[in-house]
Protein backbone atom coordinates (compact mmCIF):
# COMPACT_ATOMS: atom_id res chain seq x y z
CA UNK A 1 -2.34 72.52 11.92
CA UNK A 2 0.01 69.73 11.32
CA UNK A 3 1.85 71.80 8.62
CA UNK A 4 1.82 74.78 11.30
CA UNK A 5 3.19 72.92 14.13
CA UNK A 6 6.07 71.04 11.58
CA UNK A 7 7.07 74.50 10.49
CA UNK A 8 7.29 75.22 14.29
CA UNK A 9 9.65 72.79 15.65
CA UNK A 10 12.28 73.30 11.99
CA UNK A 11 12.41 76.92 12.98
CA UNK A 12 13.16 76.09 16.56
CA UNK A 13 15.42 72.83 15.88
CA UNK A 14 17.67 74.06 12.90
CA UNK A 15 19.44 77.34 14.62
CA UNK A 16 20.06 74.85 17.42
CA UNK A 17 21.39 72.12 15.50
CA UNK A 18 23.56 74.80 13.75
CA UNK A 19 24.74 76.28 17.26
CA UNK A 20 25.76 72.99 19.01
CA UNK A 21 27.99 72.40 15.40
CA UNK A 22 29.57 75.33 15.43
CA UNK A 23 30.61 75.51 19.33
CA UNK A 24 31.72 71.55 18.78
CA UNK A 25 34.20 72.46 15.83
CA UNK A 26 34.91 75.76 17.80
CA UNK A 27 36.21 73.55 20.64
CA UNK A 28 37.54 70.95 18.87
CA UNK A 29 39.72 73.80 17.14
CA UNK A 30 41.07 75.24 19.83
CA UNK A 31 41.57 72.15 21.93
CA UNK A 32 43.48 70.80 18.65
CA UNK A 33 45.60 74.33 18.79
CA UNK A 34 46.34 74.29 22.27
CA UNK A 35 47.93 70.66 22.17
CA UNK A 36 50.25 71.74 19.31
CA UNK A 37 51.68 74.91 20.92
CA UNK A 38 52.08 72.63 24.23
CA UNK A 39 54.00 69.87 22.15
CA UNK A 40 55.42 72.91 20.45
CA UNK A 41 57.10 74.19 23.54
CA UNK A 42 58.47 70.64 24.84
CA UNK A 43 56.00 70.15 27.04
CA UNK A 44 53.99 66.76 27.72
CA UNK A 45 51.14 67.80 26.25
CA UNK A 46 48.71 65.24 28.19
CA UNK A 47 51.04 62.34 27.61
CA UNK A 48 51.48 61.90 31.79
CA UNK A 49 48.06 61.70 32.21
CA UNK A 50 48.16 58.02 31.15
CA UNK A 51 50.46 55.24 32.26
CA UNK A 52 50.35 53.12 29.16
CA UNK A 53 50.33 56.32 26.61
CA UNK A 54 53.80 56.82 24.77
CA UNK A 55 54.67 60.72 23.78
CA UNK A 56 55.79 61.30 20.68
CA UNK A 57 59.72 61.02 21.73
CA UNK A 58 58.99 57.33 23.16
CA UNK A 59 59.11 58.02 26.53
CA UNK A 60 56.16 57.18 29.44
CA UNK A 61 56.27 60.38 31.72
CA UNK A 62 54.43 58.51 35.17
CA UNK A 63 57.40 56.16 35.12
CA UNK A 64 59.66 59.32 34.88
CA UNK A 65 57.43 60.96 37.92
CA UNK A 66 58.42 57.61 39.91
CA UNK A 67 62.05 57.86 39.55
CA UNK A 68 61.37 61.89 40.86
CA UNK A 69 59.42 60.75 43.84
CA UNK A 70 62.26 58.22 44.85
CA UNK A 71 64.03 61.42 45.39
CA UNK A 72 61.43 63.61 46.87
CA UNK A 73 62.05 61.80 50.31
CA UNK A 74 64.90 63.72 50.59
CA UNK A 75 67.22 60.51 51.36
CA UNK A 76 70.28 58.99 49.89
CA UNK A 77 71.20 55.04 50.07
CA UNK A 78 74.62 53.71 49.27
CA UNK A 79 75.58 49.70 48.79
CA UNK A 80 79.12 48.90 48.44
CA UNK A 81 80.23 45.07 47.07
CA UNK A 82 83.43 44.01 49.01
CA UNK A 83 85.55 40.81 48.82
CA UNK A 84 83.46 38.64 51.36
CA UNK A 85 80.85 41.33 52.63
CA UNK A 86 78.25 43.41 51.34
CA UNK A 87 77.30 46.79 52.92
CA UNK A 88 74.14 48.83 52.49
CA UNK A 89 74.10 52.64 54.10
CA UNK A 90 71.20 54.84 54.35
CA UNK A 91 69.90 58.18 55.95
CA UNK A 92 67.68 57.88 59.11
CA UNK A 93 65.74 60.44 59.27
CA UNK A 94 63.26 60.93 62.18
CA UNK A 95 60.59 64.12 61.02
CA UNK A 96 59.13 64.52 64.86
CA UNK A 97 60.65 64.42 68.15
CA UNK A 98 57.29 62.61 69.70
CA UNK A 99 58.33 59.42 67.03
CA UNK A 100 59.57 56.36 68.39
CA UNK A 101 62.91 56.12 66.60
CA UNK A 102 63.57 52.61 66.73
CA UNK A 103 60.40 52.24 64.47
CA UNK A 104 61.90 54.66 61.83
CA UNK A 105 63.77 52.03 59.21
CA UNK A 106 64.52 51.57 55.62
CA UNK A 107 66.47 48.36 56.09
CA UNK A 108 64.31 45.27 55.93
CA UNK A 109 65.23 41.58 55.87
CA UNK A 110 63.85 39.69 52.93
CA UNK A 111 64.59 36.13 53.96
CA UNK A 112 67.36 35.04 56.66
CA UNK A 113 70.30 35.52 54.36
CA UNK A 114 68.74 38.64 51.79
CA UNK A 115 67.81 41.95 53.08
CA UNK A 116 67.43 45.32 51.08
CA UNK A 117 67.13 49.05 51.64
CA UNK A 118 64.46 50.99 50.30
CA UNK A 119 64.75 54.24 49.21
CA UNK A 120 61.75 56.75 48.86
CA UNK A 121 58.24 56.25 49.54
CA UNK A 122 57.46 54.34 52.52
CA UNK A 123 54.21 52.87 51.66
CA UNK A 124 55.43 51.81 49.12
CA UNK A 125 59.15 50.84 50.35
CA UNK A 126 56.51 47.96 52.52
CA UNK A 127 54.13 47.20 50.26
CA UNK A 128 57.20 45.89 47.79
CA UNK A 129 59.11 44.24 50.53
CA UNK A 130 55.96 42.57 51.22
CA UNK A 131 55.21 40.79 48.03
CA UNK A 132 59.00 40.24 48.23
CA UNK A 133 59.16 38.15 51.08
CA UNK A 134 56.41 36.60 49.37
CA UNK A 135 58.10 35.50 46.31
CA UNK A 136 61.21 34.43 48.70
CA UNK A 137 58.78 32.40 51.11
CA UNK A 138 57.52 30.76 47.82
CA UNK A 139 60.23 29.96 46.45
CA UNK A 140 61.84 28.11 49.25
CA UNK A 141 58.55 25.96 50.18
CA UNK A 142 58.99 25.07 45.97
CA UNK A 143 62.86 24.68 45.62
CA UNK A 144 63.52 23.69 49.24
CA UNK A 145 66.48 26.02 49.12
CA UNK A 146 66.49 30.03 49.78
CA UNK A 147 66.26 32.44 46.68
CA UNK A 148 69.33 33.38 45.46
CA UNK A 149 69.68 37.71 45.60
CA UNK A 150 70.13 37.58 41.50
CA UNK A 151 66.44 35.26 41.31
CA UNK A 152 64.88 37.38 43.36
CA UNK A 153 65.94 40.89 41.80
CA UNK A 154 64.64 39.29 38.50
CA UNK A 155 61.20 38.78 40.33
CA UNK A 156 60.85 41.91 41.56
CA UNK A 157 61.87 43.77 38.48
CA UNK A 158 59.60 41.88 36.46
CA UNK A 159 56.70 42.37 38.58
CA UNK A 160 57.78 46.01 38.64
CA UNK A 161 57.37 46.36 35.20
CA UNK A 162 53.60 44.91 35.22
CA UNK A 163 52.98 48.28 36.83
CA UNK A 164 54.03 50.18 34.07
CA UNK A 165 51.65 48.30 31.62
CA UNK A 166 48.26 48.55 33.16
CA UNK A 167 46.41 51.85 33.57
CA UNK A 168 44.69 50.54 36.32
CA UNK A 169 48.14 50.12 38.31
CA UNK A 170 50.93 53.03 38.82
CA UNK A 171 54.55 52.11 39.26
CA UNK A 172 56.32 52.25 43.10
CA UNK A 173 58.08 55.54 44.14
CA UNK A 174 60.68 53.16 45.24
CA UNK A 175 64.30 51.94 44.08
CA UNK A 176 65.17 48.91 46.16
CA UNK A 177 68.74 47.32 46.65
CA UNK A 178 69.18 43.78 47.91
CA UNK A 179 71.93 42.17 49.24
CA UNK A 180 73.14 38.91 50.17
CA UNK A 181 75.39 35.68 49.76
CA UNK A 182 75.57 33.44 47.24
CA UNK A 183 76.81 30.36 47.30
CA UNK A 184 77.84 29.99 44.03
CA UNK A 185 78.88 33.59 42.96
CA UNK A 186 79.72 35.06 46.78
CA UNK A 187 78.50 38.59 47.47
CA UNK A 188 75.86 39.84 45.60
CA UNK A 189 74.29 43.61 45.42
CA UNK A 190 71.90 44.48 43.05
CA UNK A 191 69.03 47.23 42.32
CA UNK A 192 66.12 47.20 41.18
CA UNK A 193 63.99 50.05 39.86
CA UNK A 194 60.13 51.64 39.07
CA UNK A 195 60.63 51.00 35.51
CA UNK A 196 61.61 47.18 36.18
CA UNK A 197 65.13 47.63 35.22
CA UNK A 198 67.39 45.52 37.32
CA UNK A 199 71.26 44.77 37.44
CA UNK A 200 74.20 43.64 39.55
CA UNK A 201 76.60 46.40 40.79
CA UNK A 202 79.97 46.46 42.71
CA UNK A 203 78.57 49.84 44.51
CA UNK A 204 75.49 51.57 43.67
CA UNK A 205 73.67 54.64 44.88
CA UNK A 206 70.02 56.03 45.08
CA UNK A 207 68.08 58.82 46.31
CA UNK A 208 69.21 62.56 45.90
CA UNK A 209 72.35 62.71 45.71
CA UNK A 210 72.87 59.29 43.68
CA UNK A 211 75.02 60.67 40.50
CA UNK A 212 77.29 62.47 42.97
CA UNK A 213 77.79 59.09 45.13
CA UNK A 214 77.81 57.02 41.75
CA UNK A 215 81.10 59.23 40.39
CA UNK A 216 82.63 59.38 43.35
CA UNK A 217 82.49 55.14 44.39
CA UNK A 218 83.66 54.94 40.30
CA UNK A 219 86.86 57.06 41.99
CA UNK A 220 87.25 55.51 45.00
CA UNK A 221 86.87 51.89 42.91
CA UNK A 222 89.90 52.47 40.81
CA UNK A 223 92.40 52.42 43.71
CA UNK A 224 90.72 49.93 45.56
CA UNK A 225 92.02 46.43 44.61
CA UNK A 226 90.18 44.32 47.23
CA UNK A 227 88.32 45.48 50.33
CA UNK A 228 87.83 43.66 53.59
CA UNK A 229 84.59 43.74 56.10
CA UNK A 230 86.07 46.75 57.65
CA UNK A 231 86.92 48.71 54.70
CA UNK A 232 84.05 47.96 52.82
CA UNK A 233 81.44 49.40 55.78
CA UNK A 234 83.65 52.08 56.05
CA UNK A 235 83.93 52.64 52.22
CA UNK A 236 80.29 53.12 52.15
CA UNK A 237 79.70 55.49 55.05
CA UNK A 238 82.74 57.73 54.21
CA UNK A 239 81.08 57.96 50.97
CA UNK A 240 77.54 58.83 52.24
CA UNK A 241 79.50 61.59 54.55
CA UNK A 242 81.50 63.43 51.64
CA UNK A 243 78.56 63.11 49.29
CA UNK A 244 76.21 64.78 51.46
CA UNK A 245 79.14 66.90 53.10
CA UNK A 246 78.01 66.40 56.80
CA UNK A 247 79.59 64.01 59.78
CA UNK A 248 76.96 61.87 61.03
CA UNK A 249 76.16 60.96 64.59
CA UNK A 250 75.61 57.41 65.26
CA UNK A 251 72.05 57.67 65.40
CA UNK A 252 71.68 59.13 61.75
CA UNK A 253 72.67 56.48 59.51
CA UNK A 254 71.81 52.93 59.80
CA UNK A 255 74.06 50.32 58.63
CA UNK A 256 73.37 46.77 57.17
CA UNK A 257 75.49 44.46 56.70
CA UNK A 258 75.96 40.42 55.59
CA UNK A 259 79.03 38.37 54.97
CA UNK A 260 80.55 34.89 54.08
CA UNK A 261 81.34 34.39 58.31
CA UNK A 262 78.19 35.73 58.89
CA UNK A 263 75.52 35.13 56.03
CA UNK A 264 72.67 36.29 57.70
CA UNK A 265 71.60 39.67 57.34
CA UNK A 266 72.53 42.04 59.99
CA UNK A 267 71.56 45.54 61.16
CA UNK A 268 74.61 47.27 63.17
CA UNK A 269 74.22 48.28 66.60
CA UNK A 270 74.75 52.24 67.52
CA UNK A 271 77.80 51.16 69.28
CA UNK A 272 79.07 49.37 66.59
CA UNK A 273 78.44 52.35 64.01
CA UNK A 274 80.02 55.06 66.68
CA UNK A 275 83.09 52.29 66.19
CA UNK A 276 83.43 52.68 62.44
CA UNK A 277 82.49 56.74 62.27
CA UNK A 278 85.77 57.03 65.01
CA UNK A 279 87.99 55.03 62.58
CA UNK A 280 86.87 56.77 59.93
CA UNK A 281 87.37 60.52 61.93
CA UNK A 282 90.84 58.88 62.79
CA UNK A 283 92.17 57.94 59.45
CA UNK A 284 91.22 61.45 57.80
């Protein structure tokens, strides 16, 4: 009986066994084919699916998907460096008619004397100038003094690149420039990306149109020898206009804006922004 029911369960057992092998290597064979006609055709090929994962070509495609979704807001930021001010420009757009537009912003103040605008995702745009008031607030209860603009750049861009190292983490849709005075060095502007890159600029530009904006401030650069307050807010929002190709109303752009008089960070009034889009009209 014993022999019987042995001679049973092989019969039963070995076409099994044999099946399950052959759909495994089936699988893994096609699996194996499909991933070399993807990297084949220059495609990914499952390398995005993984934040810490090089491709083959060295390059880490989620941090490649955040600089996209800086873009996919639709918005373009410009900061201009002049010879005792510092000017950041941005788009204000307001989606719905029912919003409260006041609450609409991507200018936020860091510290007293650093602020920054933050261009693409929101959440994310507060959630980084969060843990950077943080780091500032820190700082100054350690050092007794406020954190230099160049300091806290270097913070931020390291912690930015933390993000790119874990797979539990994902980088911020978010390029953020700061501004502000130093006392050493005198008006500072630099930017900070998603891959934790960071670096001081005379005028800088994110968002869509940011190569457009970044060849024509390298034009606009060469002729200009110095640049006042006046000319360097207006330097920036005549740039934002011809970049984009449209004449904004007051209400469309917001302006901000800190200087040796003044070394506090400072958001321009609607009034004050009609001033500078009339001088501007004026002078063309």
């Amino acid at each position: 009986i014993n022999a019987e029911y042995e001679s049973s369960i092989f019969v039963t057992l070995v076409p099994t066994l044999l099946f399950s092998r052959f759909f495994f290597l089936h699988f893994l064979f096609f699996h194996t084919v499909q991933e070399s006609n993807m990297a084949g055709r220059g495609s990914s090929a499952g390398y995005d699916r993984h934040i810490t994962i090089f491709s083959p070509e060295g390059r880490l495609y989620q941090v490649e998907y955040a600089f996209k979704a800086i873009k996919f807001e639709g918005v373009t930021s410009i900061g201009v460096r002049g010879d005792n001010t510092v000017v950041v420009v941005t788009q204000k757009k307001v989606p719905d008619k029912l919003l409260d537009a006041s609450t609409v912003t991507r200018l936020f103040t860091i510290s007293p004397k650093v602020g920054c605008v933050m261009t693409g995702m929101i959440p994310d745009s507060r959630a980084q100038v969060q843990r950077a008031r943080y780091e500032a607030a820190k700082f100054k209860f350690k050092f007794g003094y406020e954190m230099p603009v160049s300091e806290l750049a270097r913070r931020i861009a390291d912690i930015s690149q933390v993000y790119t190292q874990h797979a539990y983490m994902r980088p911020y849709g978010v390029s953020m420039m700061l501004i502000g005075i130093d006392d050493e060095f005198g008006p500072q502007l630099f930017k900070c990306d998603p891959a934790g890159y960071y670096i001081g600029y005379k005028a800088c530009a994110a968002g869509v149109k940011d190569q457009e904006a970044h060849n024509l401030l390298e034009k606009k650069f060469k002729t200009k020898e110095s640049l006042n307050t006046n000319e360097t807010i207006q330097l920036a929002i005549s740039s934002l206009q011809t970049v984009l190709g449209a004449d904004f109303k007051p209400t469309e752009i917001e302006v901000g804006v800190v200087t040796t008089q003044t070394p506090t960070f400072t958001r321009l009034t609607v009034e004050q922004i009609e001033d500078h889009l009339t001088q501007i009209a004026e002078r063309e």
